[in-house]
N, C-alpha and C. Protein backbone atom coordinates (compact mmCIF):
# COMPACT_ATOMS: atom_id res chain seq x y z
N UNK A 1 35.83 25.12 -2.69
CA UNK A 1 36.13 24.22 -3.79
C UNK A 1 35.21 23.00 -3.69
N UNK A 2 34.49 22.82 -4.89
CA UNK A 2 33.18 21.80 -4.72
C UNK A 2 34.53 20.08 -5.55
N UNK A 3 34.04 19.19 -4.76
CA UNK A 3 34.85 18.29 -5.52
C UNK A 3 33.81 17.44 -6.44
N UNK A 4 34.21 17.09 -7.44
CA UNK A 4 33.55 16.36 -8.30
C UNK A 4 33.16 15.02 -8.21
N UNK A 5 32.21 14.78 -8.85
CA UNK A 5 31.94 12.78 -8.89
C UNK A 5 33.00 12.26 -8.77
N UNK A 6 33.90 12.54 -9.69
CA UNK A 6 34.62 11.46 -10.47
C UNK A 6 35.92 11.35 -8.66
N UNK A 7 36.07 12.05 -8.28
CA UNK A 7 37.03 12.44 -7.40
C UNK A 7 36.89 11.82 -6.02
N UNK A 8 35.43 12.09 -5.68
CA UNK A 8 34.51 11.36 -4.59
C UNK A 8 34.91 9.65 -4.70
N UNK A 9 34.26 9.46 -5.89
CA UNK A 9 34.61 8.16 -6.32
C UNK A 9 35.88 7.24 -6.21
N UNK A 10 36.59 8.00 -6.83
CA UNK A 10 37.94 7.63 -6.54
C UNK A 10 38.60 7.36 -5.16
N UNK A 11 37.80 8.71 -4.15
CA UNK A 11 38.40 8.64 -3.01
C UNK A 11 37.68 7.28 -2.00
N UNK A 12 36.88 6.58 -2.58
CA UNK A 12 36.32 5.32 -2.30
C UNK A 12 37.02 4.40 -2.03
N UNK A 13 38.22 4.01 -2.98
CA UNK A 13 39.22 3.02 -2.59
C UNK A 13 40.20 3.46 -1.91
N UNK A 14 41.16 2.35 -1.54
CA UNK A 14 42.33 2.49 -0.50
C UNK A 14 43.46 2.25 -1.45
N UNK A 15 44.58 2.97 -1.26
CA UNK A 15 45.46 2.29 -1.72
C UNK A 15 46.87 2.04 -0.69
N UNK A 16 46.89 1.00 -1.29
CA UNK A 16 48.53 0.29 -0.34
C UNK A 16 49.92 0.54 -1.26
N UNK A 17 50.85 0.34 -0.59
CA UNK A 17 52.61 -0.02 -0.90
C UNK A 17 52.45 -1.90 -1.24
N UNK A 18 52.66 -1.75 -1.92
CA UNK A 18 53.15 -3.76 -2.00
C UNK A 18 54.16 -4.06 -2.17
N UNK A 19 55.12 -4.80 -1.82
CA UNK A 19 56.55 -4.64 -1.95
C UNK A 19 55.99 -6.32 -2.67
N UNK A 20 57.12 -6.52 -3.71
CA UNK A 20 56.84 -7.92 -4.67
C UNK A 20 58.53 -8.02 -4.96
N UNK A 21 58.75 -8.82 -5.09
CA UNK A 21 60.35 -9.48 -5.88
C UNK A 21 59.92 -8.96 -7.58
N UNK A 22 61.04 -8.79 -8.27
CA UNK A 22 60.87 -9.06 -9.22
C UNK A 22 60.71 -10.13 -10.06
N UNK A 23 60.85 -11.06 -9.44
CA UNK A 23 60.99 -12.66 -10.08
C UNK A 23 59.33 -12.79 -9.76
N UNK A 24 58.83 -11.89 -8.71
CA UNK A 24 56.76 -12.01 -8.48
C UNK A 24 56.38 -11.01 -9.67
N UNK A 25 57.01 -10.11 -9.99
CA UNK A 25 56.21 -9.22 -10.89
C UNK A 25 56.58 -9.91 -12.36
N UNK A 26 57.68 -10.57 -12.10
CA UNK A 26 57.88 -11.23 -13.73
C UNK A 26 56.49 -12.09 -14.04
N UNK A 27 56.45 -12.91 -13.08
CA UNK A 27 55.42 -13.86 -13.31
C UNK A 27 53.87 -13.51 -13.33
N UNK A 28 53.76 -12.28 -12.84
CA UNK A 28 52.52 -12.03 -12.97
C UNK A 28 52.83 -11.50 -14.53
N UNK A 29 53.32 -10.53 -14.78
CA UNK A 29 53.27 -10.33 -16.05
C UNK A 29 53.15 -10.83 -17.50
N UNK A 30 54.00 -12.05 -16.88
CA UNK A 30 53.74 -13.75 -17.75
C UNK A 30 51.99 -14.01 -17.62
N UNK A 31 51.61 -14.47 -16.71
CA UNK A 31 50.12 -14.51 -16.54
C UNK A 31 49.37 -13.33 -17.16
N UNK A 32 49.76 -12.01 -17.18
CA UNK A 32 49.25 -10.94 -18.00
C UNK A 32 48.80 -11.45 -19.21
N UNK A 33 50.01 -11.77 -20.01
CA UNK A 33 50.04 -11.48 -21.37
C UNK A 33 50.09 -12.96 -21.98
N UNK A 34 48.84 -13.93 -20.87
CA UNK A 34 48.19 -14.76 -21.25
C UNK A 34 47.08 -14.72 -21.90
N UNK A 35 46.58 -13.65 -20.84
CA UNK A 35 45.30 -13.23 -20.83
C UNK A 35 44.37 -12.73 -21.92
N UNK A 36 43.82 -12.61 -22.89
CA UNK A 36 43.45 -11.66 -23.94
C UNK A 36 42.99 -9.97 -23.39
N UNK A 37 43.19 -9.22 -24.36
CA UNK A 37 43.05 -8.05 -23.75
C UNK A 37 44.36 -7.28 -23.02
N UNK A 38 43.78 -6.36 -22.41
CA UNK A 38 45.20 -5.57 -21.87
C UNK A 38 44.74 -5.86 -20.20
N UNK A 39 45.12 -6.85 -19.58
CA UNK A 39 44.80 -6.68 -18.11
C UNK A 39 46.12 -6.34 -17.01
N UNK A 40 45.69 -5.02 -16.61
CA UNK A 40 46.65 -4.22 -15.80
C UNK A 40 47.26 -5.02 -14.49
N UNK A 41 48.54 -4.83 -14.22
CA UNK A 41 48.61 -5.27 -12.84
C UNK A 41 48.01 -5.28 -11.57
N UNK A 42 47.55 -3.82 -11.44
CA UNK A 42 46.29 -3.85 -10.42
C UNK A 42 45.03 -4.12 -10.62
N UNK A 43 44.61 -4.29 -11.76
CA UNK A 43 43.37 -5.16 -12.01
C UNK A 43 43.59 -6.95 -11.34
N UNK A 44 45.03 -7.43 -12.21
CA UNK A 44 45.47 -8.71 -11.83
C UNK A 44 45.58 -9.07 -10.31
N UNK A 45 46.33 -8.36 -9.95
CA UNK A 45 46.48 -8.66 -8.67
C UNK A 45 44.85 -8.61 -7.61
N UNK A 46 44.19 -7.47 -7.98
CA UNK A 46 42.76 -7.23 -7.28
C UNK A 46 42.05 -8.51 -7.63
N UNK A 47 42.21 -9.12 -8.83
CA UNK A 47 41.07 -10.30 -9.35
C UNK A 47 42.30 -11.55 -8.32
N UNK A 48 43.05 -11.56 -8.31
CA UNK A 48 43.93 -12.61 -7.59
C UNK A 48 43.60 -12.64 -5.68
N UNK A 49 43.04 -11.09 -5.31
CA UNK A 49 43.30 -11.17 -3.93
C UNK A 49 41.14 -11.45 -3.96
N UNK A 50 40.47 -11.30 -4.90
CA UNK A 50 39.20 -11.74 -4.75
C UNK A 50 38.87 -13.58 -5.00
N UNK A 51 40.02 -14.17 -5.83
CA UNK A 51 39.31 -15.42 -5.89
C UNK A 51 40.47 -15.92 -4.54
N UNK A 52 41.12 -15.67 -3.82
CA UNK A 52 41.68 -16.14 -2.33
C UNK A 52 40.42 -16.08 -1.51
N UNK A 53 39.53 -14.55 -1.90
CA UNK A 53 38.92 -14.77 -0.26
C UNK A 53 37.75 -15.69 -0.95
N UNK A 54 37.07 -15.95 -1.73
CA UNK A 54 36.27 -16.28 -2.63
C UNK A 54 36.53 -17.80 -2.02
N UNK A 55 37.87 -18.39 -2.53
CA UNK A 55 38.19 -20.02 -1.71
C UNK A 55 38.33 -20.18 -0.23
N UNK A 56 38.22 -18.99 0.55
CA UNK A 56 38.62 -18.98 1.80
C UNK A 56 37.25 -18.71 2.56
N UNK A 57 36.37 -18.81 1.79
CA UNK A 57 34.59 -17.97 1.75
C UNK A 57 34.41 -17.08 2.68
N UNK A 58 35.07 -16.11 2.48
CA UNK A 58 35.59 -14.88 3.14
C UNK A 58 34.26 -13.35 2.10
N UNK A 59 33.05 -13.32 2.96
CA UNK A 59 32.16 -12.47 1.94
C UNK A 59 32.89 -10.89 1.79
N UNK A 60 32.82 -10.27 1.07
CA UNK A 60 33.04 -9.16 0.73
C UNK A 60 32.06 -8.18 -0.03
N UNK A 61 31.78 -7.31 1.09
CA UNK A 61 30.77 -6.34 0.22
C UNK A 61 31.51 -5.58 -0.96
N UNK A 62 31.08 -6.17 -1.74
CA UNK A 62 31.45 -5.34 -3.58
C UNK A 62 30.75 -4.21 -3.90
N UNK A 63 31.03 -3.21 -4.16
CA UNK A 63 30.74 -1.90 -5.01
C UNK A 63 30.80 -2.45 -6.56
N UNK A 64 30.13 -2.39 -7.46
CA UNK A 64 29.67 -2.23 -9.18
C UNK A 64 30.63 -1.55 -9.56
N UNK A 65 30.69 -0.30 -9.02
CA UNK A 65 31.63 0.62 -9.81
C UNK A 65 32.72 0.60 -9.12
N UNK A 66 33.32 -0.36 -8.25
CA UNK A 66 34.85 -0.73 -8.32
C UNK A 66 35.41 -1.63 -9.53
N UNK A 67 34.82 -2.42 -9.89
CA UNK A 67 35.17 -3.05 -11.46
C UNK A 67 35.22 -2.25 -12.96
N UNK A 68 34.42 -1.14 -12.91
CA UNK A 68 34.06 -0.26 -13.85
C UNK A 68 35.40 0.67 -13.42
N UNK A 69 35.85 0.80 -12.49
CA UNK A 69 36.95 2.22 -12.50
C UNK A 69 38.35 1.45 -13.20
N UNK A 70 38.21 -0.17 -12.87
CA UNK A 70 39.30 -0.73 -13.20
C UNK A 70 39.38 -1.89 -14.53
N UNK A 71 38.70 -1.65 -15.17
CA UNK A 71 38.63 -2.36 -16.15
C UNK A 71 39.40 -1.87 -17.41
């Protein structure tokens, strides 16, 4: 079984469990549907855990097409 681009790709990121209150997911959601556009929770939260390390000047090698899978 040959696996595909798209699959490879995918298997690029990590994914976690996040445990949040609901009174945390309310508020992000509030901040959502500030936003213009449709911006997903895991988009939100990913752009939230990049401008922490960003103020913490914490470098992070970025992939291009991690923004493109999640946009």
């Amino acid at each position: 079984m040959t696996d595909s681009p798209k699959s490879h790709a995918i298997r690029e990121l990590d994914r976690i469990n996040l445990r949040l209150s609901s009174a945390m997911f309310g508020a992000i959601d509030n901040a959502r549907s500030m936003r213009p556009g449709n911006v997903s929770r895991n988009t939100w939260i990913a752009e939230a855990i990049e401008e922490k390390l960003a103020r913490d000047d914490v470098q992070v090698e970025r992939q291009d097409s991690d923004r493109k899978r999640h946009a």
